[in-house]
C-alpha atoms as a PDB file:
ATOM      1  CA  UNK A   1      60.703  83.943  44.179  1.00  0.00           C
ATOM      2  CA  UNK A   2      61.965  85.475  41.257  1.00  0.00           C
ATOM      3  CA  UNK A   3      64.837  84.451  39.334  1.00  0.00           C
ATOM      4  CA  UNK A   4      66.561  87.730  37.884  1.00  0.00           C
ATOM      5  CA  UNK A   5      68.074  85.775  35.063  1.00  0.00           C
ATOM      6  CA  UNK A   6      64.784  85.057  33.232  1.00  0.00           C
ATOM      7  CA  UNK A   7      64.196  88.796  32.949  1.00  0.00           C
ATOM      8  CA  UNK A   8      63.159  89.894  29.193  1.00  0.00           C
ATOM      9  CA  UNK A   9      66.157  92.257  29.566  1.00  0.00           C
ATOM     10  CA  UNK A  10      68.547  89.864  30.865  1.00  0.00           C
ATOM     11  CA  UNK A  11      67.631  87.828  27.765  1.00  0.00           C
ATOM     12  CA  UNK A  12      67.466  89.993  25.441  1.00  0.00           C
ATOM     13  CA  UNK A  13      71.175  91.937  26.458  1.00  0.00           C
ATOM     14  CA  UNK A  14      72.703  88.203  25.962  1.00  0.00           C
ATOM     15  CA  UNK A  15      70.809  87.449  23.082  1.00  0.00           C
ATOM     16  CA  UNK A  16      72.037  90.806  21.136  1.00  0.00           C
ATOM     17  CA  UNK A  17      75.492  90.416  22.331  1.00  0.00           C
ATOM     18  CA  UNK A  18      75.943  87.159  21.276  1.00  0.00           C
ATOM     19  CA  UNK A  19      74.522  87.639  18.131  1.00  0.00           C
ATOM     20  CA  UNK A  20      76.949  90.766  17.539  1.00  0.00           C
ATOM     21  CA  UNK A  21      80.149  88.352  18.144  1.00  0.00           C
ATOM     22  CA  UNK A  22      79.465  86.015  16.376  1.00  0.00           C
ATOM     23  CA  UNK A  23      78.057  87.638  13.125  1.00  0.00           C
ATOM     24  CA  UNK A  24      80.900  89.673  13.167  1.00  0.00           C
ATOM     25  CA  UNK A  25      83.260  86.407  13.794  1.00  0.00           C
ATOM     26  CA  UNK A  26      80.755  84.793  10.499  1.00  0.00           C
ATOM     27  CA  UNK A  27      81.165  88.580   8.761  1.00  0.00           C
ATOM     28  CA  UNK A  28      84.858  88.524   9.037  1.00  0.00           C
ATOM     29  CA  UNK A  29      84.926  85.098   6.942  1.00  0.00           C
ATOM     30  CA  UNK A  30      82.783  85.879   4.482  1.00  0.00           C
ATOM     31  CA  UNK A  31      84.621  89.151   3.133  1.00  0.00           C
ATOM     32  CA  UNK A  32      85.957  89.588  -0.184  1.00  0.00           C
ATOM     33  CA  UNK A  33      88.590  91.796   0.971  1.00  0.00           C
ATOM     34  CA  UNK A  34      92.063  90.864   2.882  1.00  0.00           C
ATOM     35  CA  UNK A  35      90.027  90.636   6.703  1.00  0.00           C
ATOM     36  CA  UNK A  36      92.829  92.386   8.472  1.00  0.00           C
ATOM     37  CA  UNK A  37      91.901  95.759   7.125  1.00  0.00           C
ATOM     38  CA  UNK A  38      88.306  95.075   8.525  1.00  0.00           C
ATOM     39  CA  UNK A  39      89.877  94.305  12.178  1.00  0.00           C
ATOM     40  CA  UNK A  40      90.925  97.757  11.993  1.00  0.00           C
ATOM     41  CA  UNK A  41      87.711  99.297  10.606  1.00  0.00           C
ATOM     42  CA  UNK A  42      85.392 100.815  13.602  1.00  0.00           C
ATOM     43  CA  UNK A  43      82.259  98.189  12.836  1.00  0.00           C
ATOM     44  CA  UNK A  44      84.586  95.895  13.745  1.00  0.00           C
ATOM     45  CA  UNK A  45      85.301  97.664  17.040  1.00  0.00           C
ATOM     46  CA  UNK A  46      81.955  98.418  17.316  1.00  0.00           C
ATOM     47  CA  UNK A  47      79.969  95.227  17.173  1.00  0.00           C
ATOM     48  CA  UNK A  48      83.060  93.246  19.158  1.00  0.00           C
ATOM     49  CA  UNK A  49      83.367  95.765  22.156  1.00  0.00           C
ATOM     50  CA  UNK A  50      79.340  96.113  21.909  1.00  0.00           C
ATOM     51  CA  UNK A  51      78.586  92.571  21.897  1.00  0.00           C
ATOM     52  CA  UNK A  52      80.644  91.994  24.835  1.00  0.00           C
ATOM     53  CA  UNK A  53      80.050  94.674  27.023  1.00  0.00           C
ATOM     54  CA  UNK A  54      75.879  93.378  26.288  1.00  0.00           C
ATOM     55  CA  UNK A  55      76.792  89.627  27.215  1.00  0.00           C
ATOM     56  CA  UNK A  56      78.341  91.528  30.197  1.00  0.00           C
ATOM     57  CA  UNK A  57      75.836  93.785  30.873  1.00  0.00           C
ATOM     58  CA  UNK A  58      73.060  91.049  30.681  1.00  0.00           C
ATOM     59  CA  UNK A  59      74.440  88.043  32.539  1.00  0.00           C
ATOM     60  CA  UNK A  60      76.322  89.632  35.491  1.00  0.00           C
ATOM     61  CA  UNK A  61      75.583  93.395  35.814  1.00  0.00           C
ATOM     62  CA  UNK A  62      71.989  93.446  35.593  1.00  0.00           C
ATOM     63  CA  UNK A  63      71.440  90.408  37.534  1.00  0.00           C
ATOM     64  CA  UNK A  64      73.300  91.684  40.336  1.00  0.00           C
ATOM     65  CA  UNK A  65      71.346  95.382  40.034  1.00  0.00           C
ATOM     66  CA  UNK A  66      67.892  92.870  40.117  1.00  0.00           C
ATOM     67  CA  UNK A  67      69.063  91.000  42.982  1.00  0.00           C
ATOM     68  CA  UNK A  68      70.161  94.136  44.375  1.00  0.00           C
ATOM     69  CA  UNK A  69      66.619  95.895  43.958  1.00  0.00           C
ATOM     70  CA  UNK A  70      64.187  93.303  44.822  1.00  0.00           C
ATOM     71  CA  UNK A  71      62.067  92.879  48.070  1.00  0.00           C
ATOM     72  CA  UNK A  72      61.198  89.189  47.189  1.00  0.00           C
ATOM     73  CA  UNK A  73      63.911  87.995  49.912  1.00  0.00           C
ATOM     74  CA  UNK A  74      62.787  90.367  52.510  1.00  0.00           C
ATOM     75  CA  UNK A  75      60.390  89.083  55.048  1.00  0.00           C
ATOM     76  CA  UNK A  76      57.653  90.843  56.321  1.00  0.00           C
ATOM     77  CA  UNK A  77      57.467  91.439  60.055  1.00  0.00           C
ATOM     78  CA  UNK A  78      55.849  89.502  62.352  1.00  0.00           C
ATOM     79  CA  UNK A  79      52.288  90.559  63.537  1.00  0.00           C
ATOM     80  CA  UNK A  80      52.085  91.687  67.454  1.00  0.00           C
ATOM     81  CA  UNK A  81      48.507  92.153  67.750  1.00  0.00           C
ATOM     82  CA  UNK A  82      45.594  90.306  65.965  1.00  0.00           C
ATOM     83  CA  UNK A  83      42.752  87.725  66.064  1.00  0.00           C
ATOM     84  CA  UNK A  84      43.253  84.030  65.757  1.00  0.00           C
ATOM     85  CA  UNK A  85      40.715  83.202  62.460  1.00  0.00           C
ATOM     86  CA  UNK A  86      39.444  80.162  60.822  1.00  0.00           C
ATOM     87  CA  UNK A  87      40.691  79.875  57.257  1.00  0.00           C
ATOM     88  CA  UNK A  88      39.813  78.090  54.205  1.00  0.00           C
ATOM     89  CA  UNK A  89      42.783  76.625  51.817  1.00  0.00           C
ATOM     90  CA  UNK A  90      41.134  76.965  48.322  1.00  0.00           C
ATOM     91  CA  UNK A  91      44.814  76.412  46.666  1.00  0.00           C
ATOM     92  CA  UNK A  92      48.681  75.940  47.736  1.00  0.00           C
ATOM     93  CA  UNK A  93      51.727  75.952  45.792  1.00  0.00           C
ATOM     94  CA  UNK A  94      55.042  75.089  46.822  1.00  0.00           C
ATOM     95  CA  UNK A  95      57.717  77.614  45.298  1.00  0.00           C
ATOM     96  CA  UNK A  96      60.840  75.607  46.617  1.00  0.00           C
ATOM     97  CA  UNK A  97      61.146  71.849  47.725  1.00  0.00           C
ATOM     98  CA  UNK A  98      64.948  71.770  48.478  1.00  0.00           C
ATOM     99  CA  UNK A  99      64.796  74.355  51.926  1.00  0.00           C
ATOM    100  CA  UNK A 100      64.601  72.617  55.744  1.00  0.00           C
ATOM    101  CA  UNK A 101      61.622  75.812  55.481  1.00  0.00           C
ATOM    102  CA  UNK A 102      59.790  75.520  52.119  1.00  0.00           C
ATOM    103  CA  UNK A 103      58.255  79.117  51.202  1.00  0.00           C
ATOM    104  CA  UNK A 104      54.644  78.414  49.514  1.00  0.00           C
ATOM    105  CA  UNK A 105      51.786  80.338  48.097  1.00  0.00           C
ATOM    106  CA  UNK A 106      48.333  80.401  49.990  1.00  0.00           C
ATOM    107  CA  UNK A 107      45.164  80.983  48.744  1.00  0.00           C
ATOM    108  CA  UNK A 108      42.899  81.204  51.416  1.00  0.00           C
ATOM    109  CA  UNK A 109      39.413  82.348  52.662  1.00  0.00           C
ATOM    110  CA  UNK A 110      39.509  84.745  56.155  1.00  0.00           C
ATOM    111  CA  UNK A 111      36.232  83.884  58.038  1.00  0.00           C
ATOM    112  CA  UNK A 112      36.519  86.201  60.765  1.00  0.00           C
ATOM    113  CA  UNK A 113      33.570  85.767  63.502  1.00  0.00           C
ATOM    114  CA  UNK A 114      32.768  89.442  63.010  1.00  0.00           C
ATOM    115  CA  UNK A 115      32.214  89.901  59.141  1.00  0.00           C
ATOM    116  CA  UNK A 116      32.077  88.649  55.547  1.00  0.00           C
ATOM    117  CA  UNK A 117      34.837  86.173  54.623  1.00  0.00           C
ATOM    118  CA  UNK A 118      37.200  87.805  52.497  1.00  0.00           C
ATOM    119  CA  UNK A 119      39.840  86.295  49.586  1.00  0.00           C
ATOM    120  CA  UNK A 120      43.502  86.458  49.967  1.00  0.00           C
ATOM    121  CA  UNK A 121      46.783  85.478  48.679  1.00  0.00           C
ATOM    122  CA  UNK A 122      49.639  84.980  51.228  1.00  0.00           C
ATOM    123  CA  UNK A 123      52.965  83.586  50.382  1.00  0.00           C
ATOM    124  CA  UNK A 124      55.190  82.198  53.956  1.00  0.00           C
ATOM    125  CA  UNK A 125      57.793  80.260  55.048  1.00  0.00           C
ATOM    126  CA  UNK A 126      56.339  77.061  56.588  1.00  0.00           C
ATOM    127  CA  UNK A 127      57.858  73.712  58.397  1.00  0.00           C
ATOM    128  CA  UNK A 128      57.128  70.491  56.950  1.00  0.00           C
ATOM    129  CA  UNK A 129      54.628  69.893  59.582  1.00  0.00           C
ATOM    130  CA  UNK A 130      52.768  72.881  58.783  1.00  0.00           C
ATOM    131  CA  UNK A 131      52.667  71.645  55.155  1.00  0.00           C
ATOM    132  CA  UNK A 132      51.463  68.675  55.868  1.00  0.00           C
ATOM    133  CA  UNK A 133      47.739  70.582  57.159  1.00  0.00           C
ATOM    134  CA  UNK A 134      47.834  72.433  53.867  1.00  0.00           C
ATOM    135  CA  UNK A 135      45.246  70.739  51.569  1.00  0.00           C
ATOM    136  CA  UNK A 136      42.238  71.986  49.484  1.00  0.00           C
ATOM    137  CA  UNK A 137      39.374  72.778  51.141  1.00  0.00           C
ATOM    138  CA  UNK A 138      41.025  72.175  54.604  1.00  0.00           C
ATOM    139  CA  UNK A 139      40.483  74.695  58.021  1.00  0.00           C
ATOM    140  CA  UNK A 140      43.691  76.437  59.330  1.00  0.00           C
ATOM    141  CA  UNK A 141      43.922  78.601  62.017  1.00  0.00           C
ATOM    142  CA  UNK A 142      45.650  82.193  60.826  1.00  0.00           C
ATOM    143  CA  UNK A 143      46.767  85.263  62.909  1.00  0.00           C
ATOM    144  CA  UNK A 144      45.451  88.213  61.274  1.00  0.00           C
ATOM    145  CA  UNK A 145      46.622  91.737  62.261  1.00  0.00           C
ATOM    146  CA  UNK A 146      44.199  93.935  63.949  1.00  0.00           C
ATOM    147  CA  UNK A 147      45.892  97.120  62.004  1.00  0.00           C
ATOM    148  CA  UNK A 148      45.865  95.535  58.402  1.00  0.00           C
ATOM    149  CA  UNK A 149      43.146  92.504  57.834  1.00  0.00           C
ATOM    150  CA  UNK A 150      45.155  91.728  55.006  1.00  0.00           C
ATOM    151  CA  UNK A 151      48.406  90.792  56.654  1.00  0.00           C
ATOM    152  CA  UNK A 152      48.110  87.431  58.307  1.00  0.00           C
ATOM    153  CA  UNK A 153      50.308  84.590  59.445  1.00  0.00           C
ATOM    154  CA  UNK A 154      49.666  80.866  58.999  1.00  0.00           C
ATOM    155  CA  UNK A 155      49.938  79.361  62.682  1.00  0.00           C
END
């Protein structure tokens, strides 16, 4: 799953904001001049309201847009019609430990009785029982759809 606060934009809207506040906060010390007549000058409008409305734009906005946008919470839907396969686990990662239904990442090898195994990378909810099976080089049984050979289910 991805985390729409470690975008590059995210982090780079915050970063420019916050450097805009303070080096205008560090610019307003270091002035020769009396530093209420550069409150009232427009850089100083300029980099305050700018700076903030980045930190703004960066932390909550687009976050919430990302959030908004992306299909990594969706699920997909659940196959009718297929074939019951063998299937090799050549790798597994777990992408989060604190769910009663971790979601990992599969790598697996179809054998299908009919043709050439094939590679694929599947990513599913699983129970902890279903976990357990899950080790390198280890023989799962997987669903795969008779319309797409590259949508499966781990069973």
């Amino acid at each position: 799953m991805s985390n729409s606060f470690n975008n590059p934009l995210t982090k780079l809207l915050t970063t420019v904001g916050s450097i805009m506040l303070f080096g205008n906060m560090i610019y307003t010390f270091l002035i020769n001049t009396e530093p209420f007549l550069y409150f009232r000058s427009p850089l100083f409008k300029i980099f305050t309201y700018g700076g903030a409305a980045c930190i703004m734009a960066g932390a909550f906005l687009l976050p919430m847009i990302l959030n908004f946008f992306s299909f990594t919470g969706r699920r997909a839907a659940p196959i009718t019609s297929g074939q019951l396969v063998e299937a090799r686990v050549n790798k597994w990662k777990l992408l989060n430990k604190n769910s009663n239904n971790p979601r990992v990442v599969v790598e697996l090898t179809i054998l299908p009785p009919d043709r050439m195994g094939y590679d694929i990378t599947h990513k599913q909810e699983l129970s902890q029982t279903q976990i357990n099976k899950l080790q390198n080089g280890a023989m799962i049984q997987v669903l795969v759809s008779a319309a797409d050979p590259n949508n499966i289910q781990i069973q």
